[in-house]
PDB file of N, CA and C in Angstrom:
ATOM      1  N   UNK A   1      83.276 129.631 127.682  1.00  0.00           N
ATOM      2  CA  UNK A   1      82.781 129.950 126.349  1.00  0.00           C
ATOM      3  C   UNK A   1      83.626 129.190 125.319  1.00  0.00           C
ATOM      4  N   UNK A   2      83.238 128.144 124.572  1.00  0.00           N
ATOM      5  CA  UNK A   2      83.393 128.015 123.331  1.00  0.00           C
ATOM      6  C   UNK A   2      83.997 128.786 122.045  1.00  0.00           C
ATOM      7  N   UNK A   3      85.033 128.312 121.280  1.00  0.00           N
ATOM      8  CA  UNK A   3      85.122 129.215 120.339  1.00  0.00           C
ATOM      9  C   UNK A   3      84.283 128.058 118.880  1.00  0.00           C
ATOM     10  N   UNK A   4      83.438 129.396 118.042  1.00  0.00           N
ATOM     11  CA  UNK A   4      83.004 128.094 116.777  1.00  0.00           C
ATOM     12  C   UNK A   4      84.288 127.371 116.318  1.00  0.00           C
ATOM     13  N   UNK A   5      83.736 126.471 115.418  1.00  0.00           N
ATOM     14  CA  UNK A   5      84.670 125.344 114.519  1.00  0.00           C
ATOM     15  C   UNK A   5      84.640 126.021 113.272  1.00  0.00           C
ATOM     16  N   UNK A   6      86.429 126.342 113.181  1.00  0.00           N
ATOM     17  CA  UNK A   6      86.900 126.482 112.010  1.00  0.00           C
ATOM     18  C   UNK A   6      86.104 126.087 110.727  1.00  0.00           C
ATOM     19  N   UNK A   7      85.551 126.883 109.821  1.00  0.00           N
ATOM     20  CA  UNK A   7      84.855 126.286 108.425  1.00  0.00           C
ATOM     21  C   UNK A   7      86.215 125.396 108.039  1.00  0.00           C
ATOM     22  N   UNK A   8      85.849 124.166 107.353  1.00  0.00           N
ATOM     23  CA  UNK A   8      86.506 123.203 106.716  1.00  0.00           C
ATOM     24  C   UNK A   8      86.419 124.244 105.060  1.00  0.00           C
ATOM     25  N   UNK A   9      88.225 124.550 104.956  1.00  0.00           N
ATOM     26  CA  UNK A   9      88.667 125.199 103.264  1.00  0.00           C
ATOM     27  C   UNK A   9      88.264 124.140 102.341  1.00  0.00           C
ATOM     28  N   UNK A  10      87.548 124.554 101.467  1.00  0.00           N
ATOM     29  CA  UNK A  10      87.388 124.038  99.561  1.00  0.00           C
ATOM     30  C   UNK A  10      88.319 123.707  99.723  1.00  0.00           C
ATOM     31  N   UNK A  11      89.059 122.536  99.044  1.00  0.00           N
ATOM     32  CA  UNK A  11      90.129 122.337  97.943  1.00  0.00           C
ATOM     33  C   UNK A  11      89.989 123.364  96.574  1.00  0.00           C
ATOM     34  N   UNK A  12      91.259 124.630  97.522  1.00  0.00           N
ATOM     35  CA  UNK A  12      91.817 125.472  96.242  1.00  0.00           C
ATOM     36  C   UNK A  12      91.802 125.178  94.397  1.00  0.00           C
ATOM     37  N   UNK A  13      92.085 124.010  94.585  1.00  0.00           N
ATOM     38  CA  UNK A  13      92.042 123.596  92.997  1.00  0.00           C
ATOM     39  C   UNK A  13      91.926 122.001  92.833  1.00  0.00           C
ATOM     40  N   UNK A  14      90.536 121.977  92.574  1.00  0.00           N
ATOM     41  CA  UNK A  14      90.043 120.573  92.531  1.00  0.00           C
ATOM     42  C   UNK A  14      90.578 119.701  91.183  1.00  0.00           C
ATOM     43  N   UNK A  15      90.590 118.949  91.277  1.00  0.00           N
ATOM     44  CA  UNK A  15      91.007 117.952  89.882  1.00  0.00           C
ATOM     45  C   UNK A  15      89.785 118.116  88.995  1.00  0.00           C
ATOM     46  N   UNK A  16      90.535 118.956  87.631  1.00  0.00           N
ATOM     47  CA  UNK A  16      89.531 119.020  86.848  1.00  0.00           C
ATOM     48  C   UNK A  16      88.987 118.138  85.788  1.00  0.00           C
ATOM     49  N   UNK A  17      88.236 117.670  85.170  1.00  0.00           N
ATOM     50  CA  UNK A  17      87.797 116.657  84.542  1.00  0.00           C
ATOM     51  C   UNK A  17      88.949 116.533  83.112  1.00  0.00           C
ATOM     52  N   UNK A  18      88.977 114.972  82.877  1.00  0.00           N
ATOM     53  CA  UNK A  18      89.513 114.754  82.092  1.00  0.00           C
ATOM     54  C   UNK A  18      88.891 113.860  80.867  1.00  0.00           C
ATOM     55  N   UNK A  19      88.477 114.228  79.215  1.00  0.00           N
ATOM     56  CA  UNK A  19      88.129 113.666  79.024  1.00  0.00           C
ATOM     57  C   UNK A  19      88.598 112.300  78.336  1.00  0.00           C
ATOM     58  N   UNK A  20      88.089 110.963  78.095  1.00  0.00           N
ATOM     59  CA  UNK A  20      88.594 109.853  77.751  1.00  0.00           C
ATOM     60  C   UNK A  20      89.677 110.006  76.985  1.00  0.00           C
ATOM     61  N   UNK A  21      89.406 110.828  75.538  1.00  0.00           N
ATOM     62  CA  UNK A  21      90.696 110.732  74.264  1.00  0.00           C
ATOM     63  C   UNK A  21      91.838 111.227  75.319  1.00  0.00           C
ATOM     64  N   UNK A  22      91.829 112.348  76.378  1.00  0.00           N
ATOM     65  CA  UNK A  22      92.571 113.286  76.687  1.00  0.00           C
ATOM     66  C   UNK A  22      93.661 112.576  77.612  1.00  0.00           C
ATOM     67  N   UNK A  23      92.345 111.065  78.177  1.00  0.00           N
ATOM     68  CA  UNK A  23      93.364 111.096  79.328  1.00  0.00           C
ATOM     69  C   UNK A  23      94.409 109.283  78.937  1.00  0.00           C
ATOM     70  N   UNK A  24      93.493 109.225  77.760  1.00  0.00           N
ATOM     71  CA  UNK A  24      94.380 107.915  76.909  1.00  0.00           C
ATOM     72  C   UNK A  24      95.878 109.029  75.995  1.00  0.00           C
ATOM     73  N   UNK A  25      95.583 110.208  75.581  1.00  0.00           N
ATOM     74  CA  UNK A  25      96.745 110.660  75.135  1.00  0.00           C
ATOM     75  C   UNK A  25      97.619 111.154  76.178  1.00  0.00           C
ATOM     76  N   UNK A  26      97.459 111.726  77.430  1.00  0.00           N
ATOM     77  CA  UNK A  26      98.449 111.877  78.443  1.00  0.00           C
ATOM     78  C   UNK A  26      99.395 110.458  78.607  1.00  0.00           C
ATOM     79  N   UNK A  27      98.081 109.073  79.324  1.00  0.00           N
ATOM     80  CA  UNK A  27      98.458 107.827  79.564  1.00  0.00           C
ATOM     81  C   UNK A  27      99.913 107.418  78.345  1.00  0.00           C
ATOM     82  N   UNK A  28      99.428 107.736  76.859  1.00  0.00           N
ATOM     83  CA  UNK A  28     100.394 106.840  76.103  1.00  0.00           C
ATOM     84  C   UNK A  28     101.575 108.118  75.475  1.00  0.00           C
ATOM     85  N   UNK A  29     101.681 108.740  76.063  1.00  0.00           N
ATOM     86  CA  UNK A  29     102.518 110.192  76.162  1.00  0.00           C
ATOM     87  C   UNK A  29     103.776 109.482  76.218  1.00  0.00           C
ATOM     88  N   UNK A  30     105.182 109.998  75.652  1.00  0.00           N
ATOM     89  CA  UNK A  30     106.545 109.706  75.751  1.00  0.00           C
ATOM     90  C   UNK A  30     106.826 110.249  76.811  1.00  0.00           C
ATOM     91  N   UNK A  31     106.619 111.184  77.579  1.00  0.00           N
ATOM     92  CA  UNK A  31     107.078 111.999  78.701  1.00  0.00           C
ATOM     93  C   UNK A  31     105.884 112.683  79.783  1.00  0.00           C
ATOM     94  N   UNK A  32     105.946 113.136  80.784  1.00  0.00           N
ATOM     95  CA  UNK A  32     105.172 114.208  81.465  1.00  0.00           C
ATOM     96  C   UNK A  32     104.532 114.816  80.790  1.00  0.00           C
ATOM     97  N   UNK A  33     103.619 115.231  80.743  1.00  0.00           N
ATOM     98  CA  UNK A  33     103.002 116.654  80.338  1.00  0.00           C
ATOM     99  C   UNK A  33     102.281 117.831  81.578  1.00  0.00           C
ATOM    100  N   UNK A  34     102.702 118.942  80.673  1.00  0.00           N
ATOM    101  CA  UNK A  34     102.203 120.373  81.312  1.00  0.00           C
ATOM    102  C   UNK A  34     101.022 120.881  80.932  1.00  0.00           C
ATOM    103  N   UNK A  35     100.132 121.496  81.709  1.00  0.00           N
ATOM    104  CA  UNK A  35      99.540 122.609  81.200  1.00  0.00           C
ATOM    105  C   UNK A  35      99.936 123.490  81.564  1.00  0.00           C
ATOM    106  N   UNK A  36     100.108 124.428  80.518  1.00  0.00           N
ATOM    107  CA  UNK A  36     101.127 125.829  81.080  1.00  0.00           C
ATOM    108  C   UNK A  36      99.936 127.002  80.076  1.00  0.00           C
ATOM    109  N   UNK A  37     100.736 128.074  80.215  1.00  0.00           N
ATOM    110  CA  UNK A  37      99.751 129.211  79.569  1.00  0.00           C
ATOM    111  C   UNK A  37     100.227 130.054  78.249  1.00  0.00           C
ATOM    112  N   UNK A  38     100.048 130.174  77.490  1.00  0.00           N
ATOM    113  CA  UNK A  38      99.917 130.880  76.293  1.00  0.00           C
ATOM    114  C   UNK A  38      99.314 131.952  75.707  1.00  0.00           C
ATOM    115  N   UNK A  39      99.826 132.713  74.415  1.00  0.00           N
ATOM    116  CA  UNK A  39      98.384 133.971  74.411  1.00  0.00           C
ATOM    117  C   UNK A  39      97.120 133.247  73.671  1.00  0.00           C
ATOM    118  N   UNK A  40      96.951 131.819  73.424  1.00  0.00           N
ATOM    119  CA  UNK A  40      96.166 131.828  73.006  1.00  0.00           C
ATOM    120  C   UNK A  40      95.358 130.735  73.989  1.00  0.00           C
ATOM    121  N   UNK A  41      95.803 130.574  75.108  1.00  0.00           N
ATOM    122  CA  UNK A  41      95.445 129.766  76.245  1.00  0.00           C
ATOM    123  C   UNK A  41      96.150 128.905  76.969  1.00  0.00           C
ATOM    124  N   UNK A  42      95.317 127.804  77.500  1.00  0.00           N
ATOM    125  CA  UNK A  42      96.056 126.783  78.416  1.00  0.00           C
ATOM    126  C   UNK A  42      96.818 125.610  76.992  1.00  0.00           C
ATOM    127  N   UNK A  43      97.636 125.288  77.193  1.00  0.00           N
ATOM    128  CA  UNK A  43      98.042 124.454  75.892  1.00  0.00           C
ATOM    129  C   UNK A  43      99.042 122.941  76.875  1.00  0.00           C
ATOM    130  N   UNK A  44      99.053 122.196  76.451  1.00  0.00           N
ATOM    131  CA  UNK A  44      99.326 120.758  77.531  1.00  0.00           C
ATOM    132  C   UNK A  44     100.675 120.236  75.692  1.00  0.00           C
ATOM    133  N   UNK A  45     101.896 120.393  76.604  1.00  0.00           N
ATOM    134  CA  UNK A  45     103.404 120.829  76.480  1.00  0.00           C
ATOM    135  C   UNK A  45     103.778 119.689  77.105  1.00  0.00           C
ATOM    136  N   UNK A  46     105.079 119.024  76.477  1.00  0.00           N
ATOM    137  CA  UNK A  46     105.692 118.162  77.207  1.00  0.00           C
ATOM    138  C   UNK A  46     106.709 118.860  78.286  1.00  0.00           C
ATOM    139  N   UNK A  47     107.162 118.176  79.174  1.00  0.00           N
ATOM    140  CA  UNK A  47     108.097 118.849  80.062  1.00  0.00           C
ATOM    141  C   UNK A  47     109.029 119.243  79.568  1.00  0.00           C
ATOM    142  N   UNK A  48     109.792 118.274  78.787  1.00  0.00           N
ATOM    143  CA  UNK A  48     111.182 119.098  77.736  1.00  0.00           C
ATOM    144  C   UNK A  48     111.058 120.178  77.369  1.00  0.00           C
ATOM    145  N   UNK A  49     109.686 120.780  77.019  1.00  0.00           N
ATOM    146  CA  UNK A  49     109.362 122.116  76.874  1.00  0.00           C
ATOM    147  C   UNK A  49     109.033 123.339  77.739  1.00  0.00           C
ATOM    148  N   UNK A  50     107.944 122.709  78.087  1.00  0.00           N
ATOM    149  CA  UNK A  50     107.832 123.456  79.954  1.00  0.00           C
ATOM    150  C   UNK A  50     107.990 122.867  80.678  1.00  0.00           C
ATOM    151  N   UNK A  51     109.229 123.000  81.473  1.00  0.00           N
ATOM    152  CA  UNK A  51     109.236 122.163  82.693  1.00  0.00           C
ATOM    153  C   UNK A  51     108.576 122.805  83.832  1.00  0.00           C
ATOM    154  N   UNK A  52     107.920 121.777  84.757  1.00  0.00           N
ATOM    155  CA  UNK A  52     107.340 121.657  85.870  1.00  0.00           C
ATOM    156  C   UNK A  52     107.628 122.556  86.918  1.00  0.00           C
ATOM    157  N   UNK A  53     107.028 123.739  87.269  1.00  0.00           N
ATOM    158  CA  UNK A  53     107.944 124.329  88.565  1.00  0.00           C
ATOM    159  C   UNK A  53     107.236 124.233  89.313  1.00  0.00           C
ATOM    160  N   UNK A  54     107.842 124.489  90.674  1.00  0.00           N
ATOM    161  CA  UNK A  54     107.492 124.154  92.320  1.00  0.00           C
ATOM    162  C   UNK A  54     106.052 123.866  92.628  1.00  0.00           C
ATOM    163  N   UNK A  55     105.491 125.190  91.765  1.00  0.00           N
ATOM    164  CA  UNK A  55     104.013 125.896  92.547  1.00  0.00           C
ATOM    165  C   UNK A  55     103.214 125.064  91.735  1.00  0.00           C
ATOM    166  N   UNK A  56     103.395 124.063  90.531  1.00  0.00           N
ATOM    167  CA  UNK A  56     102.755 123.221  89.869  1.00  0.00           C
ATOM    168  C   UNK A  56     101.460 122.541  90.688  1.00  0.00           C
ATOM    169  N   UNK A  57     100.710 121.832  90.496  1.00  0.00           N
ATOM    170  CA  UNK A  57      99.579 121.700  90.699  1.00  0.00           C
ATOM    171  C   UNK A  57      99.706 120.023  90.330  1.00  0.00           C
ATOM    172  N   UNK A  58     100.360 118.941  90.860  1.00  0.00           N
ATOM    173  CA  UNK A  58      99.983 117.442  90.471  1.00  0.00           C
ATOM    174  C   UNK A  58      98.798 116.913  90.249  1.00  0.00           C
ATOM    175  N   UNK A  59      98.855 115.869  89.237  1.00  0.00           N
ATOM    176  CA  UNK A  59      97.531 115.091  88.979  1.00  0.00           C
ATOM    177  C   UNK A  59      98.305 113.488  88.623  1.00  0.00           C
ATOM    178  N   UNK A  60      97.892 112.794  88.936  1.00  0.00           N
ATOM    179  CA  UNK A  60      98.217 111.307  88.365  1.00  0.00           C
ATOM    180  C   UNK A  60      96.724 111.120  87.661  1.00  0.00           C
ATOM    181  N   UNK A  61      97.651 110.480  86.188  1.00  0.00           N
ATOM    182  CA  UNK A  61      96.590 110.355  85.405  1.00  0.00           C
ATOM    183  C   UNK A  61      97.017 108.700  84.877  1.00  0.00           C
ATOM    184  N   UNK A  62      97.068 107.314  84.985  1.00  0.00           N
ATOM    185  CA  UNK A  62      97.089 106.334  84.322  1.00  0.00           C
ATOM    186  C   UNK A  62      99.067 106.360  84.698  1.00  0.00           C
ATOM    187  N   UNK A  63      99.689 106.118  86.113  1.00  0.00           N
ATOM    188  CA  UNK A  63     100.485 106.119  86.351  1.00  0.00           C
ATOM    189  C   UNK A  63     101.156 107.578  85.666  1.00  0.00           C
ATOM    190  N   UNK A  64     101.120 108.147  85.449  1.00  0.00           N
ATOM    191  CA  UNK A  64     101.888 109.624  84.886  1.00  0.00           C
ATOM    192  C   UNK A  64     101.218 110.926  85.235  1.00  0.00           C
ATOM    193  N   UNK A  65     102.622 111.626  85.834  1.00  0.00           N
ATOM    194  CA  UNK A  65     101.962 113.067  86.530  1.00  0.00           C
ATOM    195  C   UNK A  65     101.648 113.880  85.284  1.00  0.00           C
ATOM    196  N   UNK A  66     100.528 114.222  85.744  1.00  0.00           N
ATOM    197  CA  UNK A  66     100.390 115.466  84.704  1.00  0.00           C
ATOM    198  C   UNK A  66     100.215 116.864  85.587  1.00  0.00           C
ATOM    199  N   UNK A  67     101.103 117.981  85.527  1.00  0.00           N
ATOM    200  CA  UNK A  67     101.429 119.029  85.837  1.00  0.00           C
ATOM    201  C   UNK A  67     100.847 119.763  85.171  1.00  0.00           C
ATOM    202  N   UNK A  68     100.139 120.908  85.977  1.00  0.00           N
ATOM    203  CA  UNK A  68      99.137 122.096  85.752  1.00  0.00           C
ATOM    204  C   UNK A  68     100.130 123.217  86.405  1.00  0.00           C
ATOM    205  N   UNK A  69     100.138 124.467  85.589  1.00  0.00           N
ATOM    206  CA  UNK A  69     100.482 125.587  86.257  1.00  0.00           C
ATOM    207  C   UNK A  69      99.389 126.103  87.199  1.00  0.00           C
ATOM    208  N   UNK A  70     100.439 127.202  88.111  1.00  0.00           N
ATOM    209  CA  UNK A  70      99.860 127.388  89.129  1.00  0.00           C
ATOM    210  C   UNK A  70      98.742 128.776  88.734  1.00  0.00           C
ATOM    211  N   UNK A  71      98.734 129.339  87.304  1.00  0.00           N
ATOM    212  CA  UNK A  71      98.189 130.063  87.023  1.00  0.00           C
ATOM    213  C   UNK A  71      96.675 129.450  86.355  1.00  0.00           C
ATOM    214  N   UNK A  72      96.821 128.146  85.819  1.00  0.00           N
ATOM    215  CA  UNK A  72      95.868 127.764  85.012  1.00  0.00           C
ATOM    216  C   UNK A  72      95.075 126.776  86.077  1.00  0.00           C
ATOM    217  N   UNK A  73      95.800 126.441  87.121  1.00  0.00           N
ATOM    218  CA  UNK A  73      94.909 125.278  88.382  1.00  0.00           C
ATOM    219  C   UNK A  73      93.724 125.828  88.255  1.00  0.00           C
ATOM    220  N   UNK A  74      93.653 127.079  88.806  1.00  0.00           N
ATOM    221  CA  UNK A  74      92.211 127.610  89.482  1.00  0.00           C
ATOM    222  C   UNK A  74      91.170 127.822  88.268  1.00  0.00           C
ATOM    223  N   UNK A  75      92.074 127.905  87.004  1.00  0.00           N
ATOM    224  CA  UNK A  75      91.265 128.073  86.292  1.00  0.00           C
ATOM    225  C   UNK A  75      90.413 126.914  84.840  1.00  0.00           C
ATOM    226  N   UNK A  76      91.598 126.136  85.154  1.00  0.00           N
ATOM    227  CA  UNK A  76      91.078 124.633  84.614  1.00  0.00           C
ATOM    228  C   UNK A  76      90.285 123.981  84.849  1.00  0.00           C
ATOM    229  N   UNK A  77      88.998 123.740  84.132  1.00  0.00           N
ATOM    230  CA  UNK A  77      87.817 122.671  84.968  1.00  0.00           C
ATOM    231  C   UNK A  77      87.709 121.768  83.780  1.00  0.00           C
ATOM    232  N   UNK A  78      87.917 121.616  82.476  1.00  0.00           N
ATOM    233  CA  UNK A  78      87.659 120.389  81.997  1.00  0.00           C
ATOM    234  C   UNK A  78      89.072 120.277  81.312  1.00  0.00           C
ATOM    235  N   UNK A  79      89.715 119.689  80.673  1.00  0.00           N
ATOM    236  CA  UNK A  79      91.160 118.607  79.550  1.00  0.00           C
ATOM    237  C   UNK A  79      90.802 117.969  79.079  1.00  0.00           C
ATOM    238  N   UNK A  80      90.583 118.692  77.347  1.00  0.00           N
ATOM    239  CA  UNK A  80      90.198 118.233  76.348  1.00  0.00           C
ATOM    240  C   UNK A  80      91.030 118.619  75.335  1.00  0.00           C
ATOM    241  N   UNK A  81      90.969 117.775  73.908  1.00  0.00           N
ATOM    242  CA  UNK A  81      91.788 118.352  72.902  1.00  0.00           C
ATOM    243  C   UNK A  81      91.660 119.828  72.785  1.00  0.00           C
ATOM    244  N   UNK A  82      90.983 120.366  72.852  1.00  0.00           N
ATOM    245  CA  UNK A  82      91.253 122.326  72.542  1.00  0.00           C
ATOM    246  C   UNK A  82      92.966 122.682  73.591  1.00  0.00           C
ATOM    247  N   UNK A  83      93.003 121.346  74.407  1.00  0.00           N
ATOM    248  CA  UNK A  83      94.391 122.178  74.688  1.00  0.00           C
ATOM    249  C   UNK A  83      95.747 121.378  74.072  1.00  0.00           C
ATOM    250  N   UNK A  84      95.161 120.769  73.072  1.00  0.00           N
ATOM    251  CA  UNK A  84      96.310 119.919  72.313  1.00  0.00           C
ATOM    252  C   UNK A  84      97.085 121.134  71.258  1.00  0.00           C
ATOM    253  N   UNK A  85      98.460 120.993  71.150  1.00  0.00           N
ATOM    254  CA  UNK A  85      99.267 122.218  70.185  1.00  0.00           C
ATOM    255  C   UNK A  85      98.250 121.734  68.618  1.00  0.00           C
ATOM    256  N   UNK A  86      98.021 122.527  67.877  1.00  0.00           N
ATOM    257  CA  UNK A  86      98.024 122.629  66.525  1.00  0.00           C
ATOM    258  C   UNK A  86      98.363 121.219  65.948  1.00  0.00           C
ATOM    259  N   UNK A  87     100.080 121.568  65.653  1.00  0.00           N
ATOM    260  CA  UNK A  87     100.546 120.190  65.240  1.00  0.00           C
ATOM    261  C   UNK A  87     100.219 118.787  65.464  1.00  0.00           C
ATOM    262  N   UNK A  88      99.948 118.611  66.828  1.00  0.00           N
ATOM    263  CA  UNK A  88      99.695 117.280  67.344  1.00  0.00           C
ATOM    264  C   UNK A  88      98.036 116.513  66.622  1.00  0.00           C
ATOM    265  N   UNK A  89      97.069 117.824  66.526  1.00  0.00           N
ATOM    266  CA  UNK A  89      95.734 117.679  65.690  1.00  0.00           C
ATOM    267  C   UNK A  89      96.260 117.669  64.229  1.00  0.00           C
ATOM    268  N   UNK A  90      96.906 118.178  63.385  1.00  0.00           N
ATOM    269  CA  UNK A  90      97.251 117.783  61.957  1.00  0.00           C
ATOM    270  C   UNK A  90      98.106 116.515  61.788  1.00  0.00           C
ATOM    271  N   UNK A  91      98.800 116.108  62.890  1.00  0.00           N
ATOM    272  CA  UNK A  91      99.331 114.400  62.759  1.00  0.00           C
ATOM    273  C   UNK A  91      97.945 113.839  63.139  1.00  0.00           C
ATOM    274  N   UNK A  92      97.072 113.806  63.483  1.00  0.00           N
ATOM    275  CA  UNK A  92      96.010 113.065  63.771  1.00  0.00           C
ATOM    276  C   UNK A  92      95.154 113.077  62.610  1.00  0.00           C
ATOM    277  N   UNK A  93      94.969 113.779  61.615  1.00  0.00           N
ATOM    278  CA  UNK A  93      94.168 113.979  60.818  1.00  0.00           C
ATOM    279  C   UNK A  93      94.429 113.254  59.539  1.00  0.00           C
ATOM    280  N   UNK A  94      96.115 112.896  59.702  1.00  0.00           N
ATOM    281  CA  UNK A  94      97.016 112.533  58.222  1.00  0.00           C
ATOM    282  C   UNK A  94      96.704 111.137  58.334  1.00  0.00           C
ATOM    283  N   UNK A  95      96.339 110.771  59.965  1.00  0.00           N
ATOM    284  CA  UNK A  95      96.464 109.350  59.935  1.00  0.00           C
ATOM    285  C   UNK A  95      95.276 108.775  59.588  1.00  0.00           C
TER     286      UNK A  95
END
């Protein structure tokens, strides 16, 4: 007797979409960036700020990791400005 074949697992946390502005502002970024979590959501933090821990979630985006928490992986499906800080959208606006 045969035993069936193991179902082949989903990838737990697929690479979620990135859009163009999002993934030219990671690309020309001074440092790493995070998505980490906040009370007002997922917000994308340089590492100096949140640094990267273990259970992080890698992505290479244009030679540079971009690090997802392990809380926001499963729940991240698109990276777009809504997760840019405040500040970073009012320097964009002056210019």
């Amino acid at each position: 007797m045969t035993m069936p074949a193991k179902p082949v697992k989903k990838d737990p946390h697929p690479d979620p979409e990135i859009s163009p502005e999002m993934r030219e502002h990671i690309k020309n970024s001074f440092s790493e960036l995070r998505i980490c979590t906040t009370c007002e959501g997922p917000i994308l933090l340089p590492v100096r700020l949140s640094p990267p821990k273990p259970m992080d979630v890698k992505i290479d985006v244009g030679g540079r990791t971009l690090y997802i928490s392990a809380v926001q992986a499963p729940r991240v499906k698109v990276i777009d400005s809504r997760m840019l800080p405040k500040c970073v959208l009012q320097k964009r606006k002056k210019c």
